[in-house]
C-alpha atoms as a PDB file:
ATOM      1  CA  UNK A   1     245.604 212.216 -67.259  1.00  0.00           C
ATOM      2  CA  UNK A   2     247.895 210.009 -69.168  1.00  0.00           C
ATOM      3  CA  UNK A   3     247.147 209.094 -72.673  1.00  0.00           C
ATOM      4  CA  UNK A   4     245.648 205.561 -71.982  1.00  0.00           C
ATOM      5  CA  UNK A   5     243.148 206.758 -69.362  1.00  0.00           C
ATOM      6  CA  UNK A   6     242.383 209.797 -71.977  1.00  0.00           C
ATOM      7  CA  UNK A   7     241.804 207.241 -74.744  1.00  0.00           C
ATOM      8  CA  UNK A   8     239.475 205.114 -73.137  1.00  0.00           C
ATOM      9  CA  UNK A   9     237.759 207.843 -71.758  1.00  0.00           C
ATOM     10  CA  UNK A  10     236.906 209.502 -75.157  1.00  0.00           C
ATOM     11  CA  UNK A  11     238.377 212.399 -73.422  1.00  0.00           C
ATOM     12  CA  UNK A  12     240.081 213.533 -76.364  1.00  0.00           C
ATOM     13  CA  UNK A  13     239.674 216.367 -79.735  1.00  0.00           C
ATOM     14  CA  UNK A  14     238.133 215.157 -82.388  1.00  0.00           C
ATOM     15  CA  UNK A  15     240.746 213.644 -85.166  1.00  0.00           C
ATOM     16  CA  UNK A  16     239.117 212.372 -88.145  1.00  0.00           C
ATOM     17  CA  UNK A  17     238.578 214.710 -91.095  1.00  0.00           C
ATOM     18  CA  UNK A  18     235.916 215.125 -93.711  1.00  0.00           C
ATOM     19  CA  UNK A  19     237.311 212.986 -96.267  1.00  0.00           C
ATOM     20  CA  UNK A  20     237.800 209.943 -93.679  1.00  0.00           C
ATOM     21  CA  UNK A  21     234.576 211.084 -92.669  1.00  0.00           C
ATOM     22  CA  UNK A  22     232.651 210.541 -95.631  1.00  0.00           C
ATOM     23  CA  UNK A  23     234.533 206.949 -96.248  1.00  0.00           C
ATOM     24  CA  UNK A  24     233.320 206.023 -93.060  1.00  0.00           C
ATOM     25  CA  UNK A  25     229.796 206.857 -94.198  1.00  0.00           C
ATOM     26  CA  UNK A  26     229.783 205.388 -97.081  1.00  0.00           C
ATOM     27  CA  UNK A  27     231.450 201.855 -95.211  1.00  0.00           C
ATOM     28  CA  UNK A  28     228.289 202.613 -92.799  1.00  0.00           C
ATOM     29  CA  UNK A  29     225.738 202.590 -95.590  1.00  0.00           C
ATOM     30  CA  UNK A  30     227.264 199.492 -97.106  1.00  0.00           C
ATOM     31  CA  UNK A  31     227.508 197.476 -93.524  1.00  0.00           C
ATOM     32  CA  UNK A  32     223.505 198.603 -92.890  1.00  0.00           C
ATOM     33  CA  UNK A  33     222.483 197.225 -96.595  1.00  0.00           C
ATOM     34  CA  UNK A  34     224.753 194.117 -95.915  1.00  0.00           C
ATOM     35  CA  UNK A  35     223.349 193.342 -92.490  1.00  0.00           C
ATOM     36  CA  UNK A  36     219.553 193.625 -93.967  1.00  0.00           C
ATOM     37  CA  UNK A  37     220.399 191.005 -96.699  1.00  0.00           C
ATOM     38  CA  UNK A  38     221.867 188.628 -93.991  1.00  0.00           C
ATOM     39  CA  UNK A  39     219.302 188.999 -92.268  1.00  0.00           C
ATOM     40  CA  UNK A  40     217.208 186.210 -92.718  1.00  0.00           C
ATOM     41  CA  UNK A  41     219.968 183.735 -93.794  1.00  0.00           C
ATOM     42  CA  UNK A  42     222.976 184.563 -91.841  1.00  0.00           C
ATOM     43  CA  UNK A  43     222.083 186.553 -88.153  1.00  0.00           C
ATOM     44  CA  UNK A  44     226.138 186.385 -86.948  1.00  0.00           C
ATOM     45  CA  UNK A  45     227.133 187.944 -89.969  1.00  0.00           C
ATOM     46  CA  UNK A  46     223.600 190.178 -89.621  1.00  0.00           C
ATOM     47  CA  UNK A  47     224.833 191.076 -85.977  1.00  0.00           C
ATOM     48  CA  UNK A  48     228.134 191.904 -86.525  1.00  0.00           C
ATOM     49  CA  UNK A  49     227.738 194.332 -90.122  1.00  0.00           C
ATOM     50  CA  UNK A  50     225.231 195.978 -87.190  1.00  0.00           C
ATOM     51  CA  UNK A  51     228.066 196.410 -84.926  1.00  0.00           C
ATOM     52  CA  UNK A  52     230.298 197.132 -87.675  1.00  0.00           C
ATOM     53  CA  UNK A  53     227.612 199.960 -88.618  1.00  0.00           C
ATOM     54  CA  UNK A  54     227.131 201.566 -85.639  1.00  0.00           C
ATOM     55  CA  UNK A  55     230.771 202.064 -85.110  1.00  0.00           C
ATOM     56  CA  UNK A  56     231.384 203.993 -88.283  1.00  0.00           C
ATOM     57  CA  UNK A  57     228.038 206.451 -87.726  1.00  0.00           C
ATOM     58  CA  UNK A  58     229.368 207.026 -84.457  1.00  0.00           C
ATOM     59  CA  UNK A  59     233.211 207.807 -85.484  1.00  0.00           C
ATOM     60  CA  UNK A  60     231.357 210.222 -88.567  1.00  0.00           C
ATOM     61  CA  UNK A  61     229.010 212.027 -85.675  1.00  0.00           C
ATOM     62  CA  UNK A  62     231.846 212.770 -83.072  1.00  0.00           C
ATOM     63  CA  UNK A  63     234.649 213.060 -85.725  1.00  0.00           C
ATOM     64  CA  UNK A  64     236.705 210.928 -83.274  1.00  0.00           C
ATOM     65  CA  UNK A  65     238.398 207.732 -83.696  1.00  0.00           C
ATOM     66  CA  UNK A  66     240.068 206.011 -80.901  1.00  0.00           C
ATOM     67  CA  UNK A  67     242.174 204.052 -82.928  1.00  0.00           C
ATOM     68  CA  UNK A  68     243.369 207.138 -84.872  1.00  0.00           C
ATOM     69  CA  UNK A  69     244.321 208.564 -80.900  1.00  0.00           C
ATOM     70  CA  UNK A  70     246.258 205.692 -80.358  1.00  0.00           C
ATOM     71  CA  UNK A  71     247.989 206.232 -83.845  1.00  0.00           C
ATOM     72  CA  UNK A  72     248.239 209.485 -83.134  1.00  0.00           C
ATOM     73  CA  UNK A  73     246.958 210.050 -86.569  1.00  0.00           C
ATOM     74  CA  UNK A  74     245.012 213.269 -87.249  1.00  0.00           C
ATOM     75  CA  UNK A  75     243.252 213.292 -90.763  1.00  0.00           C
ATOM     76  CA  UNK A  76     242.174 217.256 -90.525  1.00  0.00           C
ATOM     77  CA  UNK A  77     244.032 218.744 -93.481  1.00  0.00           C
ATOM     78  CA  UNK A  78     244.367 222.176 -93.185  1.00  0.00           C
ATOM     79  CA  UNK A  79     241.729 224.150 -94.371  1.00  0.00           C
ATOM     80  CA  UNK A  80     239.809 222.456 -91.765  1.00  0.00           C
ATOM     81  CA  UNK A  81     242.244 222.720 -89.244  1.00  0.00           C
ATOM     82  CA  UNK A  82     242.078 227.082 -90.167  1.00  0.00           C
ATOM     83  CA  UNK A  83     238.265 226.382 -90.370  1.00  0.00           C
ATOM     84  CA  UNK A  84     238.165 224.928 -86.565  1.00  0.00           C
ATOM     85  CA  UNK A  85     240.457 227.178 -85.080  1.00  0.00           C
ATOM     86  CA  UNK A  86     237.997 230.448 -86.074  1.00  0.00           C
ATOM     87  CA  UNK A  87     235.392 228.458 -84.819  1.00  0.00           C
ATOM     88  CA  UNK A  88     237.601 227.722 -81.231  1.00  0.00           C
ATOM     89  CA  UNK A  89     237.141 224.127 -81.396  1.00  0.00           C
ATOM     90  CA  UNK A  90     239.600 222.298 -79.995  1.00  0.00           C
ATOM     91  CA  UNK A  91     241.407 219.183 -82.956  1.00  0.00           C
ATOM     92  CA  UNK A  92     243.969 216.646 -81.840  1.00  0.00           C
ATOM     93  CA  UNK A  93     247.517 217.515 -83.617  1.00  0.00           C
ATOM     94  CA  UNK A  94     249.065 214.579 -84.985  1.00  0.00           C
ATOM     95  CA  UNK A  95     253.016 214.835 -84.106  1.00  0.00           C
ATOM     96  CA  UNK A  96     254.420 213.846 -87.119  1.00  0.00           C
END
């Protein structure tokens, strides 16, 4: 499988560590409250802060990001790289 098709696919480790996982939380929270206040006076803005939302939760539950793939970014550090390796699950390695 070559890296595009494995990309699209969500075929890949997970790649996103806890710090970028807890930003992307936070930008979550922020783009739910947003969308609720637009609500009412603004529904594109309302629809996309949804969008925008939904995204981040769903990067924070997997711990994947497919734009971090196609960086080939991994933001494990390494005490949660040592941590998922005991555990046997599998972590993209960034090739830097």
């Amino acid at each position: 499988m070559n890296r595009f098709s494995k990309g699209i696919t969500y075929s890949y480790h997970r790649n996103i560590g806890w710090q970028d996982r807890t930003i992307r939380t936070i930008v979550g929270i922020l783009a739910v409250i947003a969308a609720i206040y637009f609500y009412k006076t603004n529904m594109l803005a309302s629809i996309l802060l949804s969008v925008l939302a939904v995204a981040q939760f769903g990067t924070v539950l997997s711990a994947r990001c497919i734009m971090c793939y196609f960086a080939n970014q991994c933001t494990i550090d390494s005490k949660e790289k040592k941590a998922l390796e005991a555990k046997t699950i599998p972590y993209e390695h960034s090739k830097n």
